[in-house]
N, C-alpha and C. Protein backbone atom coordinates (compact mmCIF):
# COMPACT_ATOMS: atom_id res chain seq x y z
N UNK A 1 216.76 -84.82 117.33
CA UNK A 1 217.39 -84.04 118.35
C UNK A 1 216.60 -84.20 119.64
N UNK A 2 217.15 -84.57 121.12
CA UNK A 2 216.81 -84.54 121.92
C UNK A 2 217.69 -83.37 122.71
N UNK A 3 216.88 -82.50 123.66
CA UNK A 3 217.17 -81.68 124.01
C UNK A 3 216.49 -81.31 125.57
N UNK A 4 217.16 -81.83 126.89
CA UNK A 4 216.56 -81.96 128.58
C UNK A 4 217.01 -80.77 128.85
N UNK A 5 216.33 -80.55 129.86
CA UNK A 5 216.39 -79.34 130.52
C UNK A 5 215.57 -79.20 132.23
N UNK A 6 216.48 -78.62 132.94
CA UNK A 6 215.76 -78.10 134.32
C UNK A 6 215.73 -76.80 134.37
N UNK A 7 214.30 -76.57 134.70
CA UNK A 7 214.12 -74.89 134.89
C UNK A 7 213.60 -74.86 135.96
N UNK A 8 213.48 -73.62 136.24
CA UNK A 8 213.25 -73.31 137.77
C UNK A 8 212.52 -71.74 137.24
N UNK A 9 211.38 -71.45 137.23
CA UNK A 9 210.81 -70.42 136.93
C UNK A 9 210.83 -69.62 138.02
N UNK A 10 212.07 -68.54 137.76
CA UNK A 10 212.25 -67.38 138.74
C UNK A 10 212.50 -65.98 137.93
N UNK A 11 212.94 -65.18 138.82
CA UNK A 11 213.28 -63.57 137.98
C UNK A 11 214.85 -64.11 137.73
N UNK A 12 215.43 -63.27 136.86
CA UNK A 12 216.55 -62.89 136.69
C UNK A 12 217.90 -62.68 137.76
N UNK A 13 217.54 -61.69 138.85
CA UNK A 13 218.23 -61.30 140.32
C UNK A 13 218.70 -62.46 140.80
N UNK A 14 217.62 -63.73 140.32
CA UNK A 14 218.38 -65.27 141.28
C UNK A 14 219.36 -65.51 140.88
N UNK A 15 219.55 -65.59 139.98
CA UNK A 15 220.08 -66.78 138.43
C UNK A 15 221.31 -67.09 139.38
N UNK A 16 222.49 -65.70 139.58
CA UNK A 16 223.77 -66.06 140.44
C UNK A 16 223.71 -67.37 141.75
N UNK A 17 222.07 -66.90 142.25
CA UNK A 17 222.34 -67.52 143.57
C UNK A 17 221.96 -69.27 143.42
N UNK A 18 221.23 -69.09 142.07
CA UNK A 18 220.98 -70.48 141.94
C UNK A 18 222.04 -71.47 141.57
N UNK A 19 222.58 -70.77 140.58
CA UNK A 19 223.92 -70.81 140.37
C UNK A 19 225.00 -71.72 141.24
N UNK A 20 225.28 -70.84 142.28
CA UNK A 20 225.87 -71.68 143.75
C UNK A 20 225.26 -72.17 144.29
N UNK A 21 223.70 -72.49 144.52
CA UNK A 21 223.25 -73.64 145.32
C UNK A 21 223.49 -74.95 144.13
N UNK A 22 222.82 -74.65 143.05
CA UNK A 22 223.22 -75.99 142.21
C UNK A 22 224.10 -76.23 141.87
N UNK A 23 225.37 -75.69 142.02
CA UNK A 23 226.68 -75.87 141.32
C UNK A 23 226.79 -76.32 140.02
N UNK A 24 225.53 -75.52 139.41
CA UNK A 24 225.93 -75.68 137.31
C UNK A 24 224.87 -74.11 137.38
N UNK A 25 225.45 -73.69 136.25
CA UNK A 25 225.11 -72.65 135.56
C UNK A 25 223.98 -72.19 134.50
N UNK A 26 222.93 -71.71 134.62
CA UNK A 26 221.95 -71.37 133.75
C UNK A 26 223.27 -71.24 132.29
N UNK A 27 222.77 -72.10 131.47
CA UNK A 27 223.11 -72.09 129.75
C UNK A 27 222.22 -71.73 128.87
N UNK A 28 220.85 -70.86 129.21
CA UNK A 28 220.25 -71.07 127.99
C UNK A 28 219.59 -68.98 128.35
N UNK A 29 218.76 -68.62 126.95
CA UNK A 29 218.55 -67.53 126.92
C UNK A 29 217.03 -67.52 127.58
N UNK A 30 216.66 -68.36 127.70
CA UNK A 30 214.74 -68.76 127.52
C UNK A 30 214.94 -67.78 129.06
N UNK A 31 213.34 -68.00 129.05
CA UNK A 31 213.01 -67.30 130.19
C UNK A 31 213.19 -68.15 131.43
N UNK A 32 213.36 -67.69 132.60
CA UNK A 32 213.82 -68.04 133.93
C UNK A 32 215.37 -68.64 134.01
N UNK A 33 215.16 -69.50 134.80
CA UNK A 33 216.67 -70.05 134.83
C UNK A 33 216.61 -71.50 134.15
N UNK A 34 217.81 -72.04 133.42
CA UNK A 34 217.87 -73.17 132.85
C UNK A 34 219.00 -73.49 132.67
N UNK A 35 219.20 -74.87 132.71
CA UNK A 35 220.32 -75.85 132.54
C UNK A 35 219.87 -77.13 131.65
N UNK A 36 220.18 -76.95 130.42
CA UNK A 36 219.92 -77.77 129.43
C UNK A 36 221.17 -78.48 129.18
N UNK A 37 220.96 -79.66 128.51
CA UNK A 37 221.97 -80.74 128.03
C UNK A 37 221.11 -81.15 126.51
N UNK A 38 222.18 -81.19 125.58
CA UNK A 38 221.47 -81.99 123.81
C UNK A 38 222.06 -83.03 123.77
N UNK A 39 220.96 -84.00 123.47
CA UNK A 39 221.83 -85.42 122.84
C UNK A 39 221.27 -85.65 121.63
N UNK A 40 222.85 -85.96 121.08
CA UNK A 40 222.58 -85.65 119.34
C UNK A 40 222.30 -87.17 119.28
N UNK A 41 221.64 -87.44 117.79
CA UNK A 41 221.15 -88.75 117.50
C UNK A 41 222.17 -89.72 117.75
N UNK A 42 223.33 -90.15 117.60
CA UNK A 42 224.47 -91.06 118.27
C UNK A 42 224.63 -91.15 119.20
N UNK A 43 224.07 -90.66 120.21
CA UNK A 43 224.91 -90.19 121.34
C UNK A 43 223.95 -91.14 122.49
N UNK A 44 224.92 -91.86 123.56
CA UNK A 44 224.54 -92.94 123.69
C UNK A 44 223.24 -91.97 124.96
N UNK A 45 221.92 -92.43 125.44
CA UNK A 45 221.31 -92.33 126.33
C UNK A 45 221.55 -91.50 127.23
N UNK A 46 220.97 -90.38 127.68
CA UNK A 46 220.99 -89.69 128.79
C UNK A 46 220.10 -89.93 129.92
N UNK A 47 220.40 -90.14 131.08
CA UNK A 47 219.69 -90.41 132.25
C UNK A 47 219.33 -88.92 132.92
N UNK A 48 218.91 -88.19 132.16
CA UNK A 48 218.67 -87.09 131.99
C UNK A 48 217.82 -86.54 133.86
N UNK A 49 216.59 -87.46 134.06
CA UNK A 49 216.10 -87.74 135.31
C UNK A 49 216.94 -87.79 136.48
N UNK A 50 217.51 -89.02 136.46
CA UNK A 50 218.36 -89.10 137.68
C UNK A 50 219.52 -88.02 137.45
N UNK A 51 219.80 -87.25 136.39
CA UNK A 51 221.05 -86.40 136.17
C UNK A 51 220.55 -85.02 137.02
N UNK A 52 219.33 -84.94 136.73
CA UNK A 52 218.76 -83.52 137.05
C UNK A 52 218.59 -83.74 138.90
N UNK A 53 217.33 -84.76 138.77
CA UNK A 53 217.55 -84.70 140.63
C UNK A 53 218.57 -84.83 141.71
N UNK A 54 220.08 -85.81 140.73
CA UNK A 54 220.82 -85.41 141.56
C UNK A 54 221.10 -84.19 141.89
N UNK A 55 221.18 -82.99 141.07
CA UNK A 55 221.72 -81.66 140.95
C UNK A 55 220.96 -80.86 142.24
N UNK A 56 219.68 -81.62 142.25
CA UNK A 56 218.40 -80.94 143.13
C UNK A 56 219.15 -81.60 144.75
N UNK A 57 219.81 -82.72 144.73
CA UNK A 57 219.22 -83.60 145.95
C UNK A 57 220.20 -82.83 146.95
N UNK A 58 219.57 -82.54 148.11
CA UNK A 58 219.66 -82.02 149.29
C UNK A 58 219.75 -80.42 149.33
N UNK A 59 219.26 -79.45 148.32
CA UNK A 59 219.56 -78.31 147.94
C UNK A 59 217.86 -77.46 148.22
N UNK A 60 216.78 -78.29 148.31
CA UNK A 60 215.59 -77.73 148.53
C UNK A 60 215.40 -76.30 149.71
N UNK A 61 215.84 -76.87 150.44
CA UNK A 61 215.61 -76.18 151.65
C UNK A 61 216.77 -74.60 151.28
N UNK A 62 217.71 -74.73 150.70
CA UNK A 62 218.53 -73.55 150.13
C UNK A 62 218.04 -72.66 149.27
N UNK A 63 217.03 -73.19 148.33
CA UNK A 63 216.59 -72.82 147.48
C UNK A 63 215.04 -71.95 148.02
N UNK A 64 214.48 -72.65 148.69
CA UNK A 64 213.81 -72.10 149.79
C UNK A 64 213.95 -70.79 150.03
N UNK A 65 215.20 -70.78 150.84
CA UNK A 65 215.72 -69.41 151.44
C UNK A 65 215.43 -68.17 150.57
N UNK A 66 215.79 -68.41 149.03
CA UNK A 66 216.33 -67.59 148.13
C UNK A 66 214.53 -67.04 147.53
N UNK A 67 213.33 -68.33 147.83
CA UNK A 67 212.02 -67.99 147.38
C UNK A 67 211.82 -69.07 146.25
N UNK A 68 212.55 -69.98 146.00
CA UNK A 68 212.24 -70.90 145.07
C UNK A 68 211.64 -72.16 145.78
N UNK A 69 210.51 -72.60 145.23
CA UNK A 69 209.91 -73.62 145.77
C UNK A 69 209.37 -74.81 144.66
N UNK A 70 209.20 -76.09 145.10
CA UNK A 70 209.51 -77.09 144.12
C UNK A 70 208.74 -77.17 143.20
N UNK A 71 207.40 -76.13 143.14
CA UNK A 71 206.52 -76.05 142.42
C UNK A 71 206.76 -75.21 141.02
N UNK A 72 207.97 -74.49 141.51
CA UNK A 72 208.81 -73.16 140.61
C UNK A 72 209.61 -74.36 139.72
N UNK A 73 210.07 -75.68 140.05
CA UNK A 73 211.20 -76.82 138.92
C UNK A 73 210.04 -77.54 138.48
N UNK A 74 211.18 -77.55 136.94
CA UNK A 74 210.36 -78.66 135.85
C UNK A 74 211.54 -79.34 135.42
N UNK A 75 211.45 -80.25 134.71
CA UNK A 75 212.32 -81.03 134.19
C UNK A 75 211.56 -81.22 132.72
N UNK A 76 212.11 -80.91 131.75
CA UNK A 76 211.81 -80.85 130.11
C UNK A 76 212.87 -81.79 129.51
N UNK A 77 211.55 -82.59 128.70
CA UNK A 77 211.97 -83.54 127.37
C UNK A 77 211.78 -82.38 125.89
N UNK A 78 212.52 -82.39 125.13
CA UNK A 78 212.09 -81.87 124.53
C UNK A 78 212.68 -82.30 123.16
N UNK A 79 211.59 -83.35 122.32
CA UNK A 79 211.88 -84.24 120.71
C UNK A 79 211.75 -83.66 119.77
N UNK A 80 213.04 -83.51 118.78
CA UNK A 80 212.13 -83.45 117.63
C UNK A 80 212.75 -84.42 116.52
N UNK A 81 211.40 -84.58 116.00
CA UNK A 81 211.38 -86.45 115.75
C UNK A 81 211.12 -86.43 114.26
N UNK A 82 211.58 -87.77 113.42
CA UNK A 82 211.02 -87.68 111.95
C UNK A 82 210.13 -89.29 111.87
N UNK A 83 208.94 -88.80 111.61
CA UNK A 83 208.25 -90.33 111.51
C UNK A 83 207.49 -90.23 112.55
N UNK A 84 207.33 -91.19 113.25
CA UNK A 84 206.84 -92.16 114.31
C UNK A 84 207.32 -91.22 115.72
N UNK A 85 206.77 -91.17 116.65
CA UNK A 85 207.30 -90.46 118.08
C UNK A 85 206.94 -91.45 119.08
N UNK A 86 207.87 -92.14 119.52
CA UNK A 86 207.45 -93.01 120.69
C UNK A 86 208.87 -92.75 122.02
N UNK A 87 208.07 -93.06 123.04
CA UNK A 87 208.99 -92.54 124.28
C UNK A 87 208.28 -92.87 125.49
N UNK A 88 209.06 -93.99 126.62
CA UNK A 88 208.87 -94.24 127.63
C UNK A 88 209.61 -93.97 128.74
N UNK A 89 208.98 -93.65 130.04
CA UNK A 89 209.62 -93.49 131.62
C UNK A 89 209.26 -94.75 132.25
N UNK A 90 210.45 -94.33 132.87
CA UNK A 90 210.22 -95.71 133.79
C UNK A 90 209.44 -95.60 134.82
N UNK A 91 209.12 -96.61 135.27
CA UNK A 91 208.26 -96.30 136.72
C UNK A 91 209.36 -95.56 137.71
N UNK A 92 210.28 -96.04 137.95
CA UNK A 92 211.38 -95.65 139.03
C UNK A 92 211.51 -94.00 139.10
N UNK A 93 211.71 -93.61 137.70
CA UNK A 93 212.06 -92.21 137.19
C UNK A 93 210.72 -91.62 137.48
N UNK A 94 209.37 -92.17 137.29
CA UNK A 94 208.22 -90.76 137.94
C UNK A 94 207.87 -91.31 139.04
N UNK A 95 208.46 -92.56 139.89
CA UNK A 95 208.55 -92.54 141.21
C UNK A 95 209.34 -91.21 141.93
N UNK A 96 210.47 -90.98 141.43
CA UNK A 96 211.61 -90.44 141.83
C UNK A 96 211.25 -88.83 141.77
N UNK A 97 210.58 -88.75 140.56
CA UNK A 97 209.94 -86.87 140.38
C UNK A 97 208.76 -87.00 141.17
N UNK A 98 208.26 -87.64 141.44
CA UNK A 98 206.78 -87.62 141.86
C UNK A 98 207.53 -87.35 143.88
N UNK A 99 208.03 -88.07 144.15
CA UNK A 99 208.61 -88.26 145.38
C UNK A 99 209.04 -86.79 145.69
N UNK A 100 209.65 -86.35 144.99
CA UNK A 100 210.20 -84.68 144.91
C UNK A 100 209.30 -83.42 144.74
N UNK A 101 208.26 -83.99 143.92
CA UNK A 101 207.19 -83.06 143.39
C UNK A 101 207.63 -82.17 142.61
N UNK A 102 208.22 -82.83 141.52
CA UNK A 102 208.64 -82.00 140.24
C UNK A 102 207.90 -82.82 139.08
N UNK A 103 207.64 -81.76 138.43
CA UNK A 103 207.05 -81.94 136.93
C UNK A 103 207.50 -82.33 136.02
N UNK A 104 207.45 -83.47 135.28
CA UNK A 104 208.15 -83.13 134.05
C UNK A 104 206.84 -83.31 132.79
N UNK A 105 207.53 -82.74 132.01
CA UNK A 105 206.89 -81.61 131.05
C UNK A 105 207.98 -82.47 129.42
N UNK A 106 206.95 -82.56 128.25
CA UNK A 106 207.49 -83.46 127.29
C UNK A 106 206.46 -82.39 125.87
N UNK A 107 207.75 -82.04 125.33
CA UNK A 107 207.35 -81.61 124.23
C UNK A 107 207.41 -81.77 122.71
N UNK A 108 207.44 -82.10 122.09
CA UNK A 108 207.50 -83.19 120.68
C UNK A 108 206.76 -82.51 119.13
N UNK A 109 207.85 -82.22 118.35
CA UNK A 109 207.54 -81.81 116.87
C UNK A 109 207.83 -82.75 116.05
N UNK A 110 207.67 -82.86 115.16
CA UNK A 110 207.72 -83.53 113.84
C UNK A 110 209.24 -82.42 112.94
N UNK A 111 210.24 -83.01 112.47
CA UNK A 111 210.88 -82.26 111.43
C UNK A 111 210.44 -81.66 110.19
């Protein structure tokens, strides 16, 4: 099971406003705000990276307004794996977060 996610560690009071600046909806219960996507083992590749920063791109300065700052977004891998755990980024993709100054964050169990 692979399971991405963008969070944005804020209070609760945002969630609506983040809401309409990103035009997708917190889906998950966890704490702060989140927008997760699962890709089940068939399921062809998610560009999970470029999926998320588009969502971000040109919205900083909005988000701003509201008290969210880029240090508040992460972008989460999150494996859980049977066997062996192997997993690469591309250069382009932590060009692209690094350029933004978002984190991403990779978390990995064993079944």
């Amino acid at each position: 099971m692979l399971y991405y996610s963008l969070q944005i560690d804020t209070s609760i009071d945002k969630y609506d406003m983040i809401n309409g600046i990103l035009g997708v909806k917190s889906n998950s219960p966890h704490a702060g705000w989140e927008f997760g996507i699962e890709q089940k083992d068939d399921d062809e590749y998610i560009h999970f990276i470029d999926y998320f920063l588009s969502i971000l791109k040109d919205k900083y300065e909005q988000l701003e307004v509201i008290g969210v700052t880029r240090n508040d977004i992460s972008v989460w891998m999150l494996y859980e794996y049977e066997g062996q755990c192997n997993m690469e980024f591309s250069s382009e993709d932590m060009y692209n977060l690094g350029k933004e100054g978002i984190v991403l964050c990779v978390s990995c169990w064993e079944k």
